[in-house]
Structures are given as structure tokens and as C-alpha cells.
Protein backbone atom coordinates (compact mmCIF):
# COMPACT_ATOMS: atom_id res chain seq x y z
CA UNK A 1 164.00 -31.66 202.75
CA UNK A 2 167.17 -30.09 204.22
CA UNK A 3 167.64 -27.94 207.05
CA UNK A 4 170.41 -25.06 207.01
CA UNK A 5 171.33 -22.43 209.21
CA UNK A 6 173.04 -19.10 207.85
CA UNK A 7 175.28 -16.53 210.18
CA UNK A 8 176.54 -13.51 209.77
CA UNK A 9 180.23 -14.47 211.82
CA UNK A 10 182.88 -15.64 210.04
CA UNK A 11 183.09 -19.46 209.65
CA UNK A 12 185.47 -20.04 212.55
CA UNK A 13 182.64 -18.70 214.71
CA UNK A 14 179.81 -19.99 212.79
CA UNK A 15 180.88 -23.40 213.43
CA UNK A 16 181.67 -22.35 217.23
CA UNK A 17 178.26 -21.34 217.84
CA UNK A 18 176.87 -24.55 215.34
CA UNK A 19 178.83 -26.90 218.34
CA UNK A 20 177.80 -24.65 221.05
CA UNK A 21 174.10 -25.13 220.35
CA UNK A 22 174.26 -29.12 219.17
CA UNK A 23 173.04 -28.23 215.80
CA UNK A 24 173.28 -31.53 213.84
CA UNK A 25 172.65 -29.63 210.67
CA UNK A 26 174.93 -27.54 208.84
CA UNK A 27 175.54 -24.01 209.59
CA UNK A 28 177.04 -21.78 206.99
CA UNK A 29 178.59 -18.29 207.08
CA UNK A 30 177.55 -15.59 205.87
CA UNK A 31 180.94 -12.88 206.13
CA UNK A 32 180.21 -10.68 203.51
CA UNK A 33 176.35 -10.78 204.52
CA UNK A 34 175.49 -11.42 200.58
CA UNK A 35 172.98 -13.83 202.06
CA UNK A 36 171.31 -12.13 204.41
CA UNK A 37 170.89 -8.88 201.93
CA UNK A 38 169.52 -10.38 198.98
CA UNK A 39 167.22 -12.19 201.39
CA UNK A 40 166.39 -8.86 203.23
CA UNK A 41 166.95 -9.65 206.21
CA UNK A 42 170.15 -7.73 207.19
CA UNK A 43 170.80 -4.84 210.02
CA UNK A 44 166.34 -5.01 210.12
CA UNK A 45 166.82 -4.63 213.82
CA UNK A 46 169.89 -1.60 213.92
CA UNK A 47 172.50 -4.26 215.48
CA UNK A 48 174.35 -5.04 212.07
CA UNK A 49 173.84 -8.92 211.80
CA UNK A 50 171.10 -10.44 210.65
CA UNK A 51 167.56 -10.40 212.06
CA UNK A 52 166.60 -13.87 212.98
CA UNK A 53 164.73 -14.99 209.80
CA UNK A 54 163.08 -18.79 209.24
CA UNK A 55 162.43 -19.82 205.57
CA UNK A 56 161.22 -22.77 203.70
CA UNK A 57 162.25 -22.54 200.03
CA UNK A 58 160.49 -24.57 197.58
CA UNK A 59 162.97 -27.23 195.46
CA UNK A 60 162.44 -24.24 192.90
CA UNK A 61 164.17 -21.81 194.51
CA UNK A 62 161.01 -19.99 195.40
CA UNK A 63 160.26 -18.80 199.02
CA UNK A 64 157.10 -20.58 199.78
CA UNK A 65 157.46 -19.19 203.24
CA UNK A 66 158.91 -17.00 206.19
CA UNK A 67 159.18 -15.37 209.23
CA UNK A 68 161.24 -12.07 209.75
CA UNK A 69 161.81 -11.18 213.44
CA UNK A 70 160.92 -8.06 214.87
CA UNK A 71 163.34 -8.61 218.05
CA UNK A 72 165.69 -11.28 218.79
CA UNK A 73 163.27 -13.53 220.59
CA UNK A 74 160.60 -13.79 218.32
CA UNK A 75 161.33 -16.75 216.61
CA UNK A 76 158.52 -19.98 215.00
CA UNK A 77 158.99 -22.55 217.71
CA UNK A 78 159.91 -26.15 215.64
CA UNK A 79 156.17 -27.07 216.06
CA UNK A 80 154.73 -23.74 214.24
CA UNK A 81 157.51 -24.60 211.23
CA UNK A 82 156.63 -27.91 210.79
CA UNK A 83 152.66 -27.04 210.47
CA UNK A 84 153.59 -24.86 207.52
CA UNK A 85 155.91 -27.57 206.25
CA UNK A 86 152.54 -29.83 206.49
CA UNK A 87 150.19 -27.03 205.03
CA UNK A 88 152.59 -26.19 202.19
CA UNK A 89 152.72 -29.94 201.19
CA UNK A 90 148.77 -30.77 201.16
């Protein structure tokens, strides 16, 4: 299993933020928001970046499951993810 993060910024910033936070996974960028359209989750909110957004895709491809935000703080906490990890692998 692999853990990725996706921004809108450009990768200068994307890798700003990625040190900023401590993230000790990769974080990739997501310019030309390609990502973040296909996946439906761009400009949801009216701010033109990417509404937070939490997937797990399956090895597939397929989206086994997710969680769109409907404002900037509502986001899984680590504990909620990892119980659908769990249920998703039973």
C-alpha cells in the first residue's frame, strides 16, 4: 500500500508545503489540475484548488473508496481511513 498526496500548486510549492507539514510520503503536483478534474474534485468549494478529497484506490485502478469535503476542515482523521483500509481488506 502507498500513500500519496496530490496539490493543486506548482511543484516548487508542493514540495514547500510537503516539508512544511513533515509529510514523509510523496506529494505530487497537480499544475494543470488534470488530477483533480478527472477525479472530480476540483473548484467543489468556489476557491479554485482542489477540495480536500481522501481516496483509497484498489491495485486495479478502481476507487474502492472516498471522502469529498464539503469545507476545508472536514477531513477522515488517520484512524477513520485506516478502518476502511481494514473493512475493504476483510
Amino acid at each position: 500500500m502507498d500513500l500519496v498526496a496530490i496539490s493543486v500548486d506548482d511543484r516548487t510549492y508542493a514540495l514547500q508545503m510537503a516539508d512544511l507539514v513533515g509529510a514523509d510520503y510523496p506529494v505530487l503536483a497537480d499544475a494543470t489540475r488534470y488530477v483533480s478534474e478527472i477525479y472530480g474534485v476540483y473548484d467543489l468549494l468556489n476557491d479554485k484548488v482542489a477540495a480536500p478529497a481522501t481516496f483509497i484506490i484498489r491495485p486495479n485502478g478502481r476507487i474502492a473508496w472516498r471522502h469529498v469535503a464539503e469545507d476545508i476542515t472536514d477531513r477522515p482523521t488517520s484512524s477513520e481511513i485506516l478502518a476502511e483500509i481494514d473493512r475493504l481488506i476483510e
